[in-house]
N, C-alpha and C. Protein backbone atom coordinates (compact mmCIF):
# COMPACT_ATOMS: atom_id res chain seq x y z
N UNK A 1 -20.75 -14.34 -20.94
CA UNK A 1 -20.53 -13.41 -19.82
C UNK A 1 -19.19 -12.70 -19.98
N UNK A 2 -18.23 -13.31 -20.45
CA UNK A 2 -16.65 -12.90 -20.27
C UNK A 2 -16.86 -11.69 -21.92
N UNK A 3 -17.58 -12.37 -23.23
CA UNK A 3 -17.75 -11.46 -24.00
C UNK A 3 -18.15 -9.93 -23.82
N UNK A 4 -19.53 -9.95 -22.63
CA UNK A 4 -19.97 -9.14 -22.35
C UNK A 4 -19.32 -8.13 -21.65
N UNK A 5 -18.34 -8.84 -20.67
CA UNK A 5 -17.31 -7.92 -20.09
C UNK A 5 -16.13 -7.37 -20.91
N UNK A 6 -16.00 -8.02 -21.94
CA UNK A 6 -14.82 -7.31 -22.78
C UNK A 6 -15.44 -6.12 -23.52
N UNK A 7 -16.74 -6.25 -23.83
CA UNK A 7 -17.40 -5.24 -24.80
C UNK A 7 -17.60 -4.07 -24.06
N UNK A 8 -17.69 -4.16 -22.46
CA UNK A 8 -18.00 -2.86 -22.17
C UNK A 8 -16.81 -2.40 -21.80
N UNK A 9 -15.21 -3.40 -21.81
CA UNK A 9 -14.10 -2.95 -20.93
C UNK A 9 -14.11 -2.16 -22.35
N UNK A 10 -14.09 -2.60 -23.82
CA UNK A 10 -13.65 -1.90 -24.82
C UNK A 10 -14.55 -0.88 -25.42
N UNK A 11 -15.42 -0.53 -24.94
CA UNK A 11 -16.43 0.90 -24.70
C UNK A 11 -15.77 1.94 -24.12
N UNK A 12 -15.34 1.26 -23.06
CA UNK A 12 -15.12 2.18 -22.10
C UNK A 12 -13.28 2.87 -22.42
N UNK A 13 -12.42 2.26 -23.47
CA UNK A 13 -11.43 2.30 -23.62
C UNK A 13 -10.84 4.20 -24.05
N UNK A 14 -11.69 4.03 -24.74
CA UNK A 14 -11.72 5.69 -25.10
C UNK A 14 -11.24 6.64 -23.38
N UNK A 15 -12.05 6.48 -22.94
CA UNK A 15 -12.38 7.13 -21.98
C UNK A 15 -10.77 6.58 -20.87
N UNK A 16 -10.92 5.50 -20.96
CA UNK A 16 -9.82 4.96 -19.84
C UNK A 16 -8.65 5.86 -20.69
N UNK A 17 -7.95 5.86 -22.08
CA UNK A 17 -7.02 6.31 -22.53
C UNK A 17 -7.01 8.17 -22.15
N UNK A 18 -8.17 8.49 -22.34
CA UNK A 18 -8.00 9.84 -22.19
C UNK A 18 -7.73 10.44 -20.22
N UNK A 19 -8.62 9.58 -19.22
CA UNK A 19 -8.22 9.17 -17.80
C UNK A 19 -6.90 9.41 -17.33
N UNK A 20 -5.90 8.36 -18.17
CA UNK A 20 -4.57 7.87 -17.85
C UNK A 20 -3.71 9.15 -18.57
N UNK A 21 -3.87 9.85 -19.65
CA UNK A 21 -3.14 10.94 -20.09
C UNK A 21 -3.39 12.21 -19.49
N UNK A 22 -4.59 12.54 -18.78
CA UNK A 22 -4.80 13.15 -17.67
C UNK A 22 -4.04 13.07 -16.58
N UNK A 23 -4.15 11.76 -16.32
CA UNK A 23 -3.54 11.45 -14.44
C UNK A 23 -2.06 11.50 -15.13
N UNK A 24 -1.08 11.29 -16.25
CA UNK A 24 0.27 11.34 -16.22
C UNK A 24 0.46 12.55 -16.25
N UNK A 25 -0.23 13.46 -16.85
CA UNK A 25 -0.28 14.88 -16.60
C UNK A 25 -0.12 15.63 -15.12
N UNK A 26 -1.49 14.73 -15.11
CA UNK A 26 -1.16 15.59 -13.46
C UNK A 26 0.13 15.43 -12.66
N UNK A 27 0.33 13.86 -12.62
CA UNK A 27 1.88 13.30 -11.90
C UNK A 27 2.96 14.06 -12.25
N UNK A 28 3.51 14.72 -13.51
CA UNK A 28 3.88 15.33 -14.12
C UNK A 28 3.59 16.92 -13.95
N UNK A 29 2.75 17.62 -13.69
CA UNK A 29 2.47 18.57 -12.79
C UNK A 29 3.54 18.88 -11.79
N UNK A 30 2.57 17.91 -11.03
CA UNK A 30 3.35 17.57 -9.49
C UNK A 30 4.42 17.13 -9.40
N UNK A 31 5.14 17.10 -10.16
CA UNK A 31 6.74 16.51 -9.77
C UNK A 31 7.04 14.87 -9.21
N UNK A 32 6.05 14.24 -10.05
CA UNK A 32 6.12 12.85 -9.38
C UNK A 32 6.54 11.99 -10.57
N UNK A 33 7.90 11.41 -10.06
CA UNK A 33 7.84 10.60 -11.06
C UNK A 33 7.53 9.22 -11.27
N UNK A 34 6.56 9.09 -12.09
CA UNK A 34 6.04 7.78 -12.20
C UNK A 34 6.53 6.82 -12.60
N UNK A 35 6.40 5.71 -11.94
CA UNK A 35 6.74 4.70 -11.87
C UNK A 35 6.29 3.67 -13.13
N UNK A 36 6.94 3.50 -13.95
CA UNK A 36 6.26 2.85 -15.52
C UNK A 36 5.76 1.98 -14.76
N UNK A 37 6.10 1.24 -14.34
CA UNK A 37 5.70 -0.53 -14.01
C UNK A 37 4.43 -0.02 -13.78
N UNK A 38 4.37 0.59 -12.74
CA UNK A 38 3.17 0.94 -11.97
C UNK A 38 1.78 1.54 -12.27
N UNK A 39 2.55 2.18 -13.47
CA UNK A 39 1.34 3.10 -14.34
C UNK A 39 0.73 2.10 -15.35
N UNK A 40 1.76 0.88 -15.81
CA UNK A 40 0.95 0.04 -16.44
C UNK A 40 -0.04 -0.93 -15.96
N UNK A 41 0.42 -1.12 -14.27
CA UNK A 41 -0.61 -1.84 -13.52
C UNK A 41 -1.67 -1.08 -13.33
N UNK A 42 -1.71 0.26 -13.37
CA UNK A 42 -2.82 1.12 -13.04
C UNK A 42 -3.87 0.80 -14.38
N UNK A 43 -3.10 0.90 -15.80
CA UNK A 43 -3.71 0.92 -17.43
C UNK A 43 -4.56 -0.68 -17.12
N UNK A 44 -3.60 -1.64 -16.52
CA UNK A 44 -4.02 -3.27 -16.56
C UNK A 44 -5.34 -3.06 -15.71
N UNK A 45 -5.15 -2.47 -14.69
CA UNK A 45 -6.18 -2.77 -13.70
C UNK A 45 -7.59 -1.94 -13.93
N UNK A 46 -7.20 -0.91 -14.77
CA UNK A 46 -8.61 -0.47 -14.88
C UNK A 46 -9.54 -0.85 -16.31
N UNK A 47 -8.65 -1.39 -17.28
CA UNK A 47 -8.90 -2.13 -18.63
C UNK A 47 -9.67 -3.39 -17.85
N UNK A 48 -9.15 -4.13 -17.06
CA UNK A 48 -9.73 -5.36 -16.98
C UNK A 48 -11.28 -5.09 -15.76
N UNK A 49 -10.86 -3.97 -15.45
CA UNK A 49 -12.04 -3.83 -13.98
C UNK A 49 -13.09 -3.17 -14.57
N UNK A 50 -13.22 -2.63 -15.80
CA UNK A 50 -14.30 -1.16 -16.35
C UNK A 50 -15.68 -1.94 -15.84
N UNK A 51 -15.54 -3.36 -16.24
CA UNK A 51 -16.86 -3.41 -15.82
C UNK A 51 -17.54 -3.20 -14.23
N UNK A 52 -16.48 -2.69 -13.53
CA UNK A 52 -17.07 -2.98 -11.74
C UNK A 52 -16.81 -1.37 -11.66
N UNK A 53 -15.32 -1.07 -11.62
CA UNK A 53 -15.23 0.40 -11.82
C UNK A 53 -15.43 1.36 -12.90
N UNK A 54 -16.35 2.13 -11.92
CA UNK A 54 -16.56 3.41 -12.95
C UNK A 54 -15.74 4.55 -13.32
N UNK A 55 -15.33 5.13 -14.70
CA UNK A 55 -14.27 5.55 -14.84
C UNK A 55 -14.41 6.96 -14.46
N UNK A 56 -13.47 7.73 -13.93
CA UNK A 56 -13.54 9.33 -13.50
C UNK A 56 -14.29 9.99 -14.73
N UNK A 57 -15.51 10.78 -14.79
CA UNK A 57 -16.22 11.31 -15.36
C UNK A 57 -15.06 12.29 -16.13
N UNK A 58 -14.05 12.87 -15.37
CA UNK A 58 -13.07 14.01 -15.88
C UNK A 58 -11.70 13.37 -15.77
């Protein structure tokens, strides 16, 4: 079961990397400065969640 969830968190990795260089973009846009810690809890939390959350299509 835990295999199965790593295989689709690491499917889905592509997609999460391209997500997160988007959204620093945008933050970056907008004049926000991000918070490292925070942006890595965002990278942690959606690496380990792919299998429940679905990743932004864009």
């Amino acid at each position: 079961m835990g295999l199965f969830y790593w295989t689709i968190a690491a499917d889905n990795l592509r997609g999460l990397i391209i997500f997160c260089v988007k959204e620093k973009k945008r933050q970056k846009y907008l004049k926000i400065q991000a918070n490292n810690l925070s942006y890595k809890r965002l990278l942690f939390y959606y690496y380990f969640n792919a299998h429940v959350l679905p990743l932004p299509s864009q």
